[in-house]
PDB file of N, CA and C in Angstrom:
ATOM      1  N   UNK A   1      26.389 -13.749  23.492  1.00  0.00           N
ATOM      2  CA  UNK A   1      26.618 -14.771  24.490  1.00  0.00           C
ATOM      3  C   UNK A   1      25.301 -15.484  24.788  1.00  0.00           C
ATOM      4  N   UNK A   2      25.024 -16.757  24.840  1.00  0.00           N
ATOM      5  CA  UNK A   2      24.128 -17.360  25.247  1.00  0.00           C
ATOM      6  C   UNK A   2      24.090 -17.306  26.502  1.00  0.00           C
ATOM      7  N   UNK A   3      22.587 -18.146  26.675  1.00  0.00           N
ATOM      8  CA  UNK A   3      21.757 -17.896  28.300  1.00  0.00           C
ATOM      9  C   UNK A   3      22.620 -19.265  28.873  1.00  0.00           C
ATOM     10  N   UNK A   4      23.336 -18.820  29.992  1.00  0.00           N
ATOM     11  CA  UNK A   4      23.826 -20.296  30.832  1.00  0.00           C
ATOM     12  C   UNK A   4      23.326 -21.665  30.957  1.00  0.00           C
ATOM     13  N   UNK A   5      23.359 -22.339  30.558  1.00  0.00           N
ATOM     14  CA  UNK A   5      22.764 -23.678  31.869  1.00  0.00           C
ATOM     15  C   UNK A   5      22.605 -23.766  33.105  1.00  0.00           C
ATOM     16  N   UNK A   6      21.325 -23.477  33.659  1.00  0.00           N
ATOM     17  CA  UNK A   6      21.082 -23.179  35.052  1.00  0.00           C
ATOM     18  C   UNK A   6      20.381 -24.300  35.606  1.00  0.00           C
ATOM     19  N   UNK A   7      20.494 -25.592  34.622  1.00  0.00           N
ATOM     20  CA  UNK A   7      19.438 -26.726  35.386  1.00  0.00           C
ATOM     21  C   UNK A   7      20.533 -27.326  36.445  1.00  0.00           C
ATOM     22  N   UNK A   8      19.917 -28.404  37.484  1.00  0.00           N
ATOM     23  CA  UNK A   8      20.506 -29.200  37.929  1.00  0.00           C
ATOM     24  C   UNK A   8      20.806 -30.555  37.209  1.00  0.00           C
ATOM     25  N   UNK A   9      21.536 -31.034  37.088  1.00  0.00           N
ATOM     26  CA  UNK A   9      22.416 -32.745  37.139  1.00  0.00           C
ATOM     27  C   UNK A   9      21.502 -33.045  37.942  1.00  0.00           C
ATOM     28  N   UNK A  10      20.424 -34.258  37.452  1.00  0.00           N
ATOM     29  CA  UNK A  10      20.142 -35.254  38.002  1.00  0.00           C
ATOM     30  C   UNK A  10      20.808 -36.565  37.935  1.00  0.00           C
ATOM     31  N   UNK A  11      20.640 -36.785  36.287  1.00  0.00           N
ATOM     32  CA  UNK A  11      21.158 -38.179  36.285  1.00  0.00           C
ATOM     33  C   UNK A  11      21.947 -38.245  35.463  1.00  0.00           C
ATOM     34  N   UNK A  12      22.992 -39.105  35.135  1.00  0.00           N
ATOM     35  CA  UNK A  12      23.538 -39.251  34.037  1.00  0.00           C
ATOM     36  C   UNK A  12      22.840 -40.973  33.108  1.00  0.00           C
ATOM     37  N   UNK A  13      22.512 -40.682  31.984  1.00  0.00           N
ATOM     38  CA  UNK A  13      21.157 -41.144  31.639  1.00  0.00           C
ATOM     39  C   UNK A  13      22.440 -42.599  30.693  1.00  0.00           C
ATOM     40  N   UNK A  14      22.072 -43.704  30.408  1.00  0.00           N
ATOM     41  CA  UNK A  14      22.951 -44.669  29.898  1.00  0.00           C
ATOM     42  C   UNK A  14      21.636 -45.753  29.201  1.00  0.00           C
ATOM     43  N   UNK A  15      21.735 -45.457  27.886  1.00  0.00           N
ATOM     44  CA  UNK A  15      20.605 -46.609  26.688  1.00  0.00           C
ATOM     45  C   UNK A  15      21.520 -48.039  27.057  1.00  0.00           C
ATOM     46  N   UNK A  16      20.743 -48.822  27.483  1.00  0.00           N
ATOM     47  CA  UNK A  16      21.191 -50.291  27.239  1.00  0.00           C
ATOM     48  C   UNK A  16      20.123 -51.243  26.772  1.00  0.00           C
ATOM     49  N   UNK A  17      20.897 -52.226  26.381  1.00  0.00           N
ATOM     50  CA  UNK A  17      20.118 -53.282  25.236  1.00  0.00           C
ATOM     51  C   UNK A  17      19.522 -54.292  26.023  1.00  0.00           C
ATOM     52  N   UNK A  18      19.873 -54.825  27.326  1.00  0.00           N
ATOM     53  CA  UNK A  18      19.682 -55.601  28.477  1.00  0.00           C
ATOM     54  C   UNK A  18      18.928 -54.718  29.710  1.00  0.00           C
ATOM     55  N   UNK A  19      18.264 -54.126  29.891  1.00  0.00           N
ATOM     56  CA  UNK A  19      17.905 -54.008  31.268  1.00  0.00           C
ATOM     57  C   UNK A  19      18.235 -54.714  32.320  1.00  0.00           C
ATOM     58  N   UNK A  20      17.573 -55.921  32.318  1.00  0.00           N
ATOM     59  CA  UNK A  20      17.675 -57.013  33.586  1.00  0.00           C
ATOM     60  C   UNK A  20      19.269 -57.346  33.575  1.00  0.00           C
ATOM     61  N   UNK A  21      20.103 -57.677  32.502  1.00  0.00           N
ATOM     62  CA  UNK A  21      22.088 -57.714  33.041  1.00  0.00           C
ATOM     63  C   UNK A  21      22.106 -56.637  33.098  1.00  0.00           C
ATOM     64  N   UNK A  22      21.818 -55.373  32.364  1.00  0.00           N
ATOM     65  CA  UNK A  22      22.344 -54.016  33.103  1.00  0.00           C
ATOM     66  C   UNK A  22      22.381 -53.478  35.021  1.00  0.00           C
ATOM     67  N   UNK A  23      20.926 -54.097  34.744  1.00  0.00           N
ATOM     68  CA  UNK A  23      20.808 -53.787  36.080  1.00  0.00           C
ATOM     69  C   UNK A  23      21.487 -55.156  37.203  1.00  0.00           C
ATOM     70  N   UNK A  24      21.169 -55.930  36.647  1.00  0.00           N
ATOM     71  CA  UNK A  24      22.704 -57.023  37.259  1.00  0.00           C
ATOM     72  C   UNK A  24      23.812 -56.939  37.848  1.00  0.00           C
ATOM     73  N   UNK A  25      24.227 -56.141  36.606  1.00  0.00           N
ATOM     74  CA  UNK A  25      25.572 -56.088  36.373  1.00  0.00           C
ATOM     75  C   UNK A  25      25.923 -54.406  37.783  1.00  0.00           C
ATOM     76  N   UNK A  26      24.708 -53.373  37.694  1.00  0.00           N
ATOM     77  CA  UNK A  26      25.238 -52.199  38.303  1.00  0.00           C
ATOM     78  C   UNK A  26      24.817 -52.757  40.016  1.00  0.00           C
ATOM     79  N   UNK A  27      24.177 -53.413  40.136  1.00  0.00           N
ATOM     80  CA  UNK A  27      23.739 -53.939  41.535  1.00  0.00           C
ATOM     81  C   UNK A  27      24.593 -55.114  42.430  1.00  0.00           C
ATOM     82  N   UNK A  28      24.568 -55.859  41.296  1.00  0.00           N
ATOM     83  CA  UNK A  28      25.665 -57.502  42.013  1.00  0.00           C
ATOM     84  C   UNK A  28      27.276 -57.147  41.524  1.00  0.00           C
ATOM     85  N   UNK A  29      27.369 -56.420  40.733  1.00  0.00           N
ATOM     86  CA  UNK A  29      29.104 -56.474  40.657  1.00  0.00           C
ATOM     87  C   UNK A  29      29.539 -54.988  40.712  1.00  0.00           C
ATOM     88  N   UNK A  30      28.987 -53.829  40.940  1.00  0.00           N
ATOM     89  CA  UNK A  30      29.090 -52.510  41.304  1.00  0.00           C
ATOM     90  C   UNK A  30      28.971 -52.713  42.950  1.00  0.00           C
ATOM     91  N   UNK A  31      27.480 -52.963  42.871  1.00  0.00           N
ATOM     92  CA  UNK A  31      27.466 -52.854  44.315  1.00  0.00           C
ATOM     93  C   UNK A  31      26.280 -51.462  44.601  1.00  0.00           C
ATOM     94  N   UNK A  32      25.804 -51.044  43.326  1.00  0.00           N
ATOM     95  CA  UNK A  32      25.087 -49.869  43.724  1.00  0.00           C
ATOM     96  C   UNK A  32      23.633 -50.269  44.159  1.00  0.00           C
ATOM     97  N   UNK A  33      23.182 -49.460  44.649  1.00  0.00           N
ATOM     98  CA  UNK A  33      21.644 -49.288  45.750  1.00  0.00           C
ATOM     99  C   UNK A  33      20.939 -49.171  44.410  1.00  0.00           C
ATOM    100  N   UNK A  34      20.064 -49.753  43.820  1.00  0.00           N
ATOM    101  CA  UNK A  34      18.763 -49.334  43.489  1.00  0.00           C
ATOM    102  C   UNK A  34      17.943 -48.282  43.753  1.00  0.00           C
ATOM    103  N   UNK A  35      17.471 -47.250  42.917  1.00  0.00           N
ATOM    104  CA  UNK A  35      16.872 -46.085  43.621  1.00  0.00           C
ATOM    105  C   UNK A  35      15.609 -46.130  43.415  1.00  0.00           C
ATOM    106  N   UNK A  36      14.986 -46.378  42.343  1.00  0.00           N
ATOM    107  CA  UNK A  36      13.694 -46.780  41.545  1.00  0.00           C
ATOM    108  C   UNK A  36      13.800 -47.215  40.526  1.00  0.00           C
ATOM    109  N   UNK A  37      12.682 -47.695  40.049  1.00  0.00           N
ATOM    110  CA  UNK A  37      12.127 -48.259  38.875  1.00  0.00           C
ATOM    111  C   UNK A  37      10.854 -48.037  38.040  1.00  0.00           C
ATOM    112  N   UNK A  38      11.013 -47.692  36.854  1.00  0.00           N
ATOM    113  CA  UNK A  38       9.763 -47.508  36.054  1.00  0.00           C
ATOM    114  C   UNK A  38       9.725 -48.515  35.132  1.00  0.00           C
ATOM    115  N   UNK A  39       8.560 -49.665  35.605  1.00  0.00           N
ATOM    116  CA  UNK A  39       8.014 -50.657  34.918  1.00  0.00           C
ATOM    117  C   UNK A  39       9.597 -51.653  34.451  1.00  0.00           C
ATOM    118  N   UNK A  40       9.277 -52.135  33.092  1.00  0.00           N
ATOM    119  CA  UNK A  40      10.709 -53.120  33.019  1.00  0.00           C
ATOM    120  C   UNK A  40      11.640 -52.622  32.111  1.00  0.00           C
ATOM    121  N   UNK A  41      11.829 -51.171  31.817  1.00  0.00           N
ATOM    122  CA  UNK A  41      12.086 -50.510  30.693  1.00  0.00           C
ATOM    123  C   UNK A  41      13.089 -49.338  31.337  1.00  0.00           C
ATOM    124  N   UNK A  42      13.428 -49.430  32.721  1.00  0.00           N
ATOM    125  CA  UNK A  42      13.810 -47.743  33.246  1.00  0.00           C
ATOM    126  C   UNK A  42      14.072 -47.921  34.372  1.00  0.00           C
ATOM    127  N   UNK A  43      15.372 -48.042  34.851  1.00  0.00           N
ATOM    128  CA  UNK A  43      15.934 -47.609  36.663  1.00  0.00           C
ATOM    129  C   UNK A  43      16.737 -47.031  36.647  1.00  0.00           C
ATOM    130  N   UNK A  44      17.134 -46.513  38.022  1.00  0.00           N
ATOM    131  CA  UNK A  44      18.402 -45.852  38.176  1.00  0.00           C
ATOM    132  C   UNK A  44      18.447 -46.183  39.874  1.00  0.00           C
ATOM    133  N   UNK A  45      19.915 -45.996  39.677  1.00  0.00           N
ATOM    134  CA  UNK A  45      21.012 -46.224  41.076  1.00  0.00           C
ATOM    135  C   UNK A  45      21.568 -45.363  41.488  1.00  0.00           C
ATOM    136  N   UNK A  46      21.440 -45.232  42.901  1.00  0.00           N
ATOM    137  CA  UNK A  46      22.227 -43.944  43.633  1.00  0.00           C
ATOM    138  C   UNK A  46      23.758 -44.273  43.350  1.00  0.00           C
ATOM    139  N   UNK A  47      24.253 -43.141  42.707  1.00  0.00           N
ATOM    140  CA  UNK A  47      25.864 -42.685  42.975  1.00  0.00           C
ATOM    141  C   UNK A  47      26.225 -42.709  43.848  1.00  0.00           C
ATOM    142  N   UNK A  48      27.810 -43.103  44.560  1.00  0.00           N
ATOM    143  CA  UNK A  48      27.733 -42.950  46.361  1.00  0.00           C
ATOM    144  C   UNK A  48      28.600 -41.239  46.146  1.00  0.00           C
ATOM    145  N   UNK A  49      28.006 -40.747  47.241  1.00  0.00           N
ATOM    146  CA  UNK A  49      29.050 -39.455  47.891  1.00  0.00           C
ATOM    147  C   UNK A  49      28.254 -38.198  46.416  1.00  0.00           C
ATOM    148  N   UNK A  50      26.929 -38.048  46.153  1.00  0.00           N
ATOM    149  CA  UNK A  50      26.660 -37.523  44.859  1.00  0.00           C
ATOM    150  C   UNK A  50      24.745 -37.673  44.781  1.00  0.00           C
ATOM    151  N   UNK A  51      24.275 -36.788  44.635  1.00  0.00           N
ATOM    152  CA  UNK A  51      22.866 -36.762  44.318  1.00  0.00           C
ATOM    153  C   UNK A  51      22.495 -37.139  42.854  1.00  0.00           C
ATOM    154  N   UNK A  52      23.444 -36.703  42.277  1.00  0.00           N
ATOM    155  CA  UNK A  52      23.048 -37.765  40.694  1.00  0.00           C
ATOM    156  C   UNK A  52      22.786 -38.749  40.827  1.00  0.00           C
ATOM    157  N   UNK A  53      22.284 -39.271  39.987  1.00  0.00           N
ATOM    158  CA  UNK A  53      21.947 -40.774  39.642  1.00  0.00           C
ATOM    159  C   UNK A  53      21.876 -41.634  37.973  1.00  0.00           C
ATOM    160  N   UNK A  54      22.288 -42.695  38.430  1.00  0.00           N
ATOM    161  CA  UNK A  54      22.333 -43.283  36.884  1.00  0.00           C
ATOM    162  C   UNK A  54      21.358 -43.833  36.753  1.00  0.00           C
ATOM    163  N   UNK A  55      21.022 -42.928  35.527  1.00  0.00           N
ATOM    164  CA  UNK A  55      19.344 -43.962  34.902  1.00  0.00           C
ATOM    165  C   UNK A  55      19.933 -45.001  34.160  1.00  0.00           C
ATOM    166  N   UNK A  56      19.609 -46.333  33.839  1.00  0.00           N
ATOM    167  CA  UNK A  56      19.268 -47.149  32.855  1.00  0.00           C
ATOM    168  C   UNK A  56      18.375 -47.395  32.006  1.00  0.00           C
ATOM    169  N   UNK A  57      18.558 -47.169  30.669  1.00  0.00           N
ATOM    170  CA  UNK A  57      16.945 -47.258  30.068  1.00  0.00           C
ATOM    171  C   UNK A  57      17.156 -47.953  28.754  1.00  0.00           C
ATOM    172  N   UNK A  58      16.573 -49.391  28.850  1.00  0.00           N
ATOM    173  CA  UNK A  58      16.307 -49.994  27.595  1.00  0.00           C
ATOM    174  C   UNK A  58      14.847 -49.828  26.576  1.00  0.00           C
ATOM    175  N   UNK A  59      15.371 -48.431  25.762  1.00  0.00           N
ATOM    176  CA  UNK A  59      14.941 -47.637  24.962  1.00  0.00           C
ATOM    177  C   UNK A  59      14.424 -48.700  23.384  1.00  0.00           C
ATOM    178  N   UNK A  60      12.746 -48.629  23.525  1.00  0.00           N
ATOM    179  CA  UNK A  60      12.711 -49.498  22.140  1.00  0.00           C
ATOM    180  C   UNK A  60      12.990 -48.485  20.802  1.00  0.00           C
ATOM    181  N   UNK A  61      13.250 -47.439  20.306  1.00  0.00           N
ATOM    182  CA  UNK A  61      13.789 -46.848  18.860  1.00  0.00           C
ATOM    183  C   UNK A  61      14.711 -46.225  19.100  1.00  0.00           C
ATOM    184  N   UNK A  62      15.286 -45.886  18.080  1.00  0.00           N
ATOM    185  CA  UNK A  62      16.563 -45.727  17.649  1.00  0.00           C
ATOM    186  C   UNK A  62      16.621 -44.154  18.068  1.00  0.00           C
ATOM    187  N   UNK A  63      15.544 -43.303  18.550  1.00  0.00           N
ATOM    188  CA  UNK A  63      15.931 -42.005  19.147  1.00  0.00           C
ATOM    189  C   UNK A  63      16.289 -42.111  20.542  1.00  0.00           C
ATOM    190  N   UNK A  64      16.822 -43.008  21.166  1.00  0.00           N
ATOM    191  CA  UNK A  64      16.770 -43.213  22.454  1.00  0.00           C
ATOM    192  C   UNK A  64      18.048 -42.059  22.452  1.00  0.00           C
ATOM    193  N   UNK A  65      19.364 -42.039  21.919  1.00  0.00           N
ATOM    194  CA  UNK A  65      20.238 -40.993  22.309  1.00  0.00           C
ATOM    195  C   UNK A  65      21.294 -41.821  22.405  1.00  0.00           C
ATOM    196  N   UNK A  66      22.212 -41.076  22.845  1.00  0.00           N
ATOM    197  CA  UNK A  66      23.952 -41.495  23.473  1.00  0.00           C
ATOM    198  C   UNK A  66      23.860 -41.390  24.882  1.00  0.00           C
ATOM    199  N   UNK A  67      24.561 -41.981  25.727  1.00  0.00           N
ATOM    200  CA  UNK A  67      25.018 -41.621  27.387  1.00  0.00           C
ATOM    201  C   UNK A  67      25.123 -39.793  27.320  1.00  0.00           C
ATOM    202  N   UNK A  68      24.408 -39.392  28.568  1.00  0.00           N
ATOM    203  CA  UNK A  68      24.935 -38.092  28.432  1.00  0.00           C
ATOM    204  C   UNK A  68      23.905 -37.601  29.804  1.00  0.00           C
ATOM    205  N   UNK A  69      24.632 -36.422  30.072  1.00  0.00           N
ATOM    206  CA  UNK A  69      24.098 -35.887  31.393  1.00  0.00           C
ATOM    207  C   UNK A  69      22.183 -35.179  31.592  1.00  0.00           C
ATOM    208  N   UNK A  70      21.898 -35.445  32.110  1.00  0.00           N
ATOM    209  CA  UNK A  70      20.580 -34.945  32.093  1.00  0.00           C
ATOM    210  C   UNK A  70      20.065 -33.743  33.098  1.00  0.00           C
ATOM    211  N   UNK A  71      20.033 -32.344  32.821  1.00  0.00           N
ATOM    212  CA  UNK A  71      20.001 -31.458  33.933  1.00  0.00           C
ATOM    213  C   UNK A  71      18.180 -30.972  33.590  1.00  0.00           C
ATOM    214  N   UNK A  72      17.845 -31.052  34.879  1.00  0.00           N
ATOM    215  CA  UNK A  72      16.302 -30.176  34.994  1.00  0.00           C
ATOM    216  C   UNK A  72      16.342 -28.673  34.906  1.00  0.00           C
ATOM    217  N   UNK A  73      15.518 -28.642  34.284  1.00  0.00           N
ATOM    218  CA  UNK A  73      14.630 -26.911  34.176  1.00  0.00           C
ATOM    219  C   UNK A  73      13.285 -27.228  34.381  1.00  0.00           C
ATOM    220  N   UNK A  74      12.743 -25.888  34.902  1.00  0.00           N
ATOM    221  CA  UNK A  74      11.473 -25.718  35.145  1.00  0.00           C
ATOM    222  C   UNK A  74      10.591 -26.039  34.037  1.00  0.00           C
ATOM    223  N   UNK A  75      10.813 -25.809  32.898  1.00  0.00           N
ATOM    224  CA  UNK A  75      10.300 -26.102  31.519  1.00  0.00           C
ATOM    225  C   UNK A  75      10.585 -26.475  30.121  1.00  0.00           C
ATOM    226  N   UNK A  76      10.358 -27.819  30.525  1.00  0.00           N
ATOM    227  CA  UNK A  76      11.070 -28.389  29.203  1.00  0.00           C
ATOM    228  C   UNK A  76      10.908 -27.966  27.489  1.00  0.00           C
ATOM    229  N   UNK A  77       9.506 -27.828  27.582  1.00  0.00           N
ATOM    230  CA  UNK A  77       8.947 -27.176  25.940  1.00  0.00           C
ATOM    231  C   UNK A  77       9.841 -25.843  25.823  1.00  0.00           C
ATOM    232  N   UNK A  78       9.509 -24.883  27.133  1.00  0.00           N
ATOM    233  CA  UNK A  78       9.757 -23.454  27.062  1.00  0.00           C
ATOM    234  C   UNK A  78      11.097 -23.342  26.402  1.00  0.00           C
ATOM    235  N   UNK A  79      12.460 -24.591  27.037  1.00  0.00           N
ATOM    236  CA  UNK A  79      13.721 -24.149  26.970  1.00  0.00           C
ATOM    237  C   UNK A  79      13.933 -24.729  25.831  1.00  0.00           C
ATOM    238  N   UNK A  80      13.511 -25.536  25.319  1.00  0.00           N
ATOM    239  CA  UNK A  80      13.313 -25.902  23.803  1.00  0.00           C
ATOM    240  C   UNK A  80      12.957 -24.869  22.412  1.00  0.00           C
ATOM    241  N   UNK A  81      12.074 -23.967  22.541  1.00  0.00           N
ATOM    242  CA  UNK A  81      11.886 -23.205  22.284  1.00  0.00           C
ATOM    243  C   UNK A  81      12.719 -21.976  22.077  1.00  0.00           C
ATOM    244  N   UNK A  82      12.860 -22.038  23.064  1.00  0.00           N
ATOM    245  CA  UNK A  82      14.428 -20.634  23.355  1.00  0.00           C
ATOM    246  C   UNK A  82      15.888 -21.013  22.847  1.00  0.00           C
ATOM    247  N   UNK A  83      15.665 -22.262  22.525  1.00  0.00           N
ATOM    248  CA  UNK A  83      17.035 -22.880  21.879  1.00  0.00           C
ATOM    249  C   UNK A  83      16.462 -23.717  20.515  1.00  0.00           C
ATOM    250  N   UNK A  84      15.874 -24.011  20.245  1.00  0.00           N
ATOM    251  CA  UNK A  84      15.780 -25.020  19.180  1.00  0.00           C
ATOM    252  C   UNK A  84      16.217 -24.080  17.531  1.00  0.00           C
ATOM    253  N   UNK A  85      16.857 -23.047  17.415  1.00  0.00           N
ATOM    254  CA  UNK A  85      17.972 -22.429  16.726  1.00  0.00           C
ATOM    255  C   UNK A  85      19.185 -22.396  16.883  1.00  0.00           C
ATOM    256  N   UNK A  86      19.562 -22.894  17.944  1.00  0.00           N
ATOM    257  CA  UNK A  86      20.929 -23.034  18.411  1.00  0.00           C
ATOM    258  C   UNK A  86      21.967 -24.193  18.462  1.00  0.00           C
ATOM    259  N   UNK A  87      20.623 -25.241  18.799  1.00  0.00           N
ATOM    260  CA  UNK A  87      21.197 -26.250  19.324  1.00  0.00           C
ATOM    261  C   UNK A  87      20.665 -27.885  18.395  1.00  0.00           C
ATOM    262  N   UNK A  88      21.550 -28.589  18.377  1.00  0.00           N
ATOM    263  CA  UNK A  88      21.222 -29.640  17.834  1.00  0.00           C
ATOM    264  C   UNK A  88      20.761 -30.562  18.275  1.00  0.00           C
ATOM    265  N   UNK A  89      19.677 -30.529  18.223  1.00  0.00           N
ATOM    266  CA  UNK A  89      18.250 -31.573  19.117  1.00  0.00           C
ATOM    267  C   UNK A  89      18.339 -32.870  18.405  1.00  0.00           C
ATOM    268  N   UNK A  90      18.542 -34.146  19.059  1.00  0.00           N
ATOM    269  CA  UNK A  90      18.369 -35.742  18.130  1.00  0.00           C
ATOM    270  C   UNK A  90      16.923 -35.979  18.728  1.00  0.00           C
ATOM    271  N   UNK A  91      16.436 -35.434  20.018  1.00  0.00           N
ATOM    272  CA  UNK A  91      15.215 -36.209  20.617  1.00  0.00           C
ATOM    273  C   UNK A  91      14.274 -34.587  20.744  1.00  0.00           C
ATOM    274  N   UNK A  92      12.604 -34.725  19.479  1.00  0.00           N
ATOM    275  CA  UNK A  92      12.494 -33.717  20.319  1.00  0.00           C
ATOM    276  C   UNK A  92      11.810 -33.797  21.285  1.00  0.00           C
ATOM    277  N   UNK A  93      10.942 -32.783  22.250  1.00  0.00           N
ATOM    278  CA  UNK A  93      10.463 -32.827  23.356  1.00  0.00           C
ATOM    279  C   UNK A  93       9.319 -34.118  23.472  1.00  0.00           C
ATOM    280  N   UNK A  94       9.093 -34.705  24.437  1.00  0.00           N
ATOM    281  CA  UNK A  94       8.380 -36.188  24.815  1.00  0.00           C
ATOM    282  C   UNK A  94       8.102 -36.094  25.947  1.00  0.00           C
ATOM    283  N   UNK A  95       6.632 -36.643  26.024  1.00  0.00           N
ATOM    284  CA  UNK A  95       6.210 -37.440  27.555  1.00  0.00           C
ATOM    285  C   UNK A  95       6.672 -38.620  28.145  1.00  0.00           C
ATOM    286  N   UNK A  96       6.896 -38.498  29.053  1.00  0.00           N
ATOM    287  CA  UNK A  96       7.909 -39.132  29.980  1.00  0.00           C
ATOM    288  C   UNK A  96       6.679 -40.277  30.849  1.00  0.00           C
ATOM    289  N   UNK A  97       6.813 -41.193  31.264  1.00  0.00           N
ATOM    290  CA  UNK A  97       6.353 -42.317  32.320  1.00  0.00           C
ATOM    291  C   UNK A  97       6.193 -41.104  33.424  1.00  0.00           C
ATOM    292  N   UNK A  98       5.443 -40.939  34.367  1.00  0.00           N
ATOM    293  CA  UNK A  98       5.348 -40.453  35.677  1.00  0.00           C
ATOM    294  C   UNK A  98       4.836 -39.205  35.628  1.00  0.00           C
ATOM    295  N   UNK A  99       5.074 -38.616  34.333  1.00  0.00           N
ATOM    296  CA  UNK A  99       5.182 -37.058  33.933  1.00  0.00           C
ATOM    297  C   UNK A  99       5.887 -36.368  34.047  1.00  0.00           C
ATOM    298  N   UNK A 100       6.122 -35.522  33.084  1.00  0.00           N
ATOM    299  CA  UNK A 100       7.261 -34.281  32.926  1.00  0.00           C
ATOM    300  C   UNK A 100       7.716 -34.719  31.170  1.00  0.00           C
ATOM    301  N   UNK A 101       8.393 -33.907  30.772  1.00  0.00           N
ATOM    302  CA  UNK A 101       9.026 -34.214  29.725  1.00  0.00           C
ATOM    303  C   UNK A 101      10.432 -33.882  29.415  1.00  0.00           C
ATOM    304  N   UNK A 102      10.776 -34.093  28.219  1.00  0.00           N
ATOM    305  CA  UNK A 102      12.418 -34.140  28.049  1.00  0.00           C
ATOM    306  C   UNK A 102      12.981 -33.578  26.346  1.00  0.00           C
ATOM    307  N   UNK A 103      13.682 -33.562  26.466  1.00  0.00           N
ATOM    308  CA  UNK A 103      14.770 -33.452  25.362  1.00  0.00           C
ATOM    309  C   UNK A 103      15.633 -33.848  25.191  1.00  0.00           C
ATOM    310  N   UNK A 104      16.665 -33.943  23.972  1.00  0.00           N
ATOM    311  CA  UNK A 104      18.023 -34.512  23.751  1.00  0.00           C
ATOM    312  C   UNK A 104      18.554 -33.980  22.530  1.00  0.00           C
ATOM    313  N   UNK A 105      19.572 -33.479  22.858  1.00  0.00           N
ATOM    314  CA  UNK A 105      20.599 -32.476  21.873  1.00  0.00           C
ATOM    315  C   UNK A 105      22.272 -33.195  21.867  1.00  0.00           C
ATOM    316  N   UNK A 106      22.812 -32.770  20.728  1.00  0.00           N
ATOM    317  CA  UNK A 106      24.346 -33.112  20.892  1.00  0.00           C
ATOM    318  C   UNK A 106      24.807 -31.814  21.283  1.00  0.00           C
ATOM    319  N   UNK A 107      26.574 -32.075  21.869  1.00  0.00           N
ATOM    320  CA  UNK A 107      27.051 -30.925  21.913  1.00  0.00           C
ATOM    321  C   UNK A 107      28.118 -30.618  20.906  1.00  0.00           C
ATOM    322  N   UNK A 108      27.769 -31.595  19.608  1.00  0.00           N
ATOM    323  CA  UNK A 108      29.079 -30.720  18.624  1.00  0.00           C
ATOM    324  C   UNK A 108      30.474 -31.552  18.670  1.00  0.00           C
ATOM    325  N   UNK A 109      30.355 -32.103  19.746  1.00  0.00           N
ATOM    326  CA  UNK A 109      31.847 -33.550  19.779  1.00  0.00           C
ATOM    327  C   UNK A 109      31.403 -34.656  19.624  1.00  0.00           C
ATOM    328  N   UNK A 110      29.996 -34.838  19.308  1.00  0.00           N
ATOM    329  CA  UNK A 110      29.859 -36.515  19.461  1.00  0.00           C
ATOM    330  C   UNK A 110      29.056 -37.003  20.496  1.00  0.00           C
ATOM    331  N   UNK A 111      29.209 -35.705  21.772  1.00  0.00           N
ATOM    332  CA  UNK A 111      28.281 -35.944  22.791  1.00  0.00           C
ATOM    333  C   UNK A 111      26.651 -35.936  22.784  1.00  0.00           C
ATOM    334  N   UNK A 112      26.123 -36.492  23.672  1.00  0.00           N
ATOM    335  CA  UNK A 112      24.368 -35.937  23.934  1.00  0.00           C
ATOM    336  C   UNK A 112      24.584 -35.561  25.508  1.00  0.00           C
ATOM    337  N   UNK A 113      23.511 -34.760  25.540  1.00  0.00           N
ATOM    338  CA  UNK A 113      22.824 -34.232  26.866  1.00  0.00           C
ATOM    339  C   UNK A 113      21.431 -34.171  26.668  1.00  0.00           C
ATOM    340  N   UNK A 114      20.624 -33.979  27.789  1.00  0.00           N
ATOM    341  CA  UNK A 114      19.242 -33.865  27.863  1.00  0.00           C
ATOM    342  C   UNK A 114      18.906 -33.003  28.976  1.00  0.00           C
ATOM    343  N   UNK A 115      17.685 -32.636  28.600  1.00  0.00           N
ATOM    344  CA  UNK A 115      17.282 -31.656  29.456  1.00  0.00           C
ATOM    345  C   UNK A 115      15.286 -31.788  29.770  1.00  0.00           C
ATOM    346  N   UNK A 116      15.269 -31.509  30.364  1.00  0.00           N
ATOM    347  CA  UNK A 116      13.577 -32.477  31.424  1.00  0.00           C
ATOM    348  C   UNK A 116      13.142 -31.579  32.268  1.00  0.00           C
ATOM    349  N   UNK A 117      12.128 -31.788  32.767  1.00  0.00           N
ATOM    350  CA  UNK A 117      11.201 -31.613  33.625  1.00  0.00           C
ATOM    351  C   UNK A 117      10.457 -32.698  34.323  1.00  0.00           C
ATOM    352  N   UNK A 118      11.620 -33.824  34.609  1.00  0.00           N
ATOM    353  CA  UNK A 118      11.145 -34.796  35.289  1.00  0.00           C
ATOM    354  C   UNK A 118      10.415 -34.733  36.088  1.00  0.00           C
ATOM    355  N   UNK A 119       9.226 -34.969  36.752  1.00  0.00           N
ATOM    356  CA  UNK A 119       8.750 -34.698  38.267  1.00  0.00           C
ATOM    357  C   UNK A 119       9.062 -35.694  39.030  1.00  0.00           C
TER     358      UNK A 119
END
């Protein structure tokens, strides 16, 4: 039996080709709050009724990933490590804007998830 997933859901993470209509589009015709922004490449919007958040990120290469949930652990390399036999990694571990780092794996249907140490 494998070791659980014990991170938290931060964000649910979404590659788009537009930033500025993405973010348009989730602000003037959603209606969602802006939460932050990193530079012109990376935001996210509060979910209502939900501590997640949707990142937007217009990703310049082609490892940017699929839509998919993003849960924190204390250590991103470490849990990489402890899985990178198991699991099918498309992104491997990377420095992140702000610091912390990340990962990105499928789950076998088509899906991605990621996993970080955002700070």
């Amino acid at each position: 039996m494998s070791e659980p997933m014990n991170g938290q859901v931060t964000y649910f993470y979404l590659n788009v080709p537009d930033l500025k209509a993405a973010r348009t589009f989730y602000r003037d015709t959603l209606g969602l709050e802006e939460a932050w922004r990193e530079g012109e490449t990376t935001c996210a919007f509060k979910l209502p009724g939900t501590d997640v958040q949707l990142m937007l990120d217009q990703a310049a290469d082609d490892l940017s990933g699929r839509a998919g949930l993003v849960f924190m652990v204390p250590d991103t390399d470490a849990y990489y490590q402890r899985h990178r036999e198991t699991l099918d990694f498309h992104r491997p571990p990377m420095d992140i804007p702000g610091g912390g780092r990340w990962v990105g794996a499928n789950d076998g249907s088509g899906n991605s998830f990621y996993v970080g140490d955002i700070q």
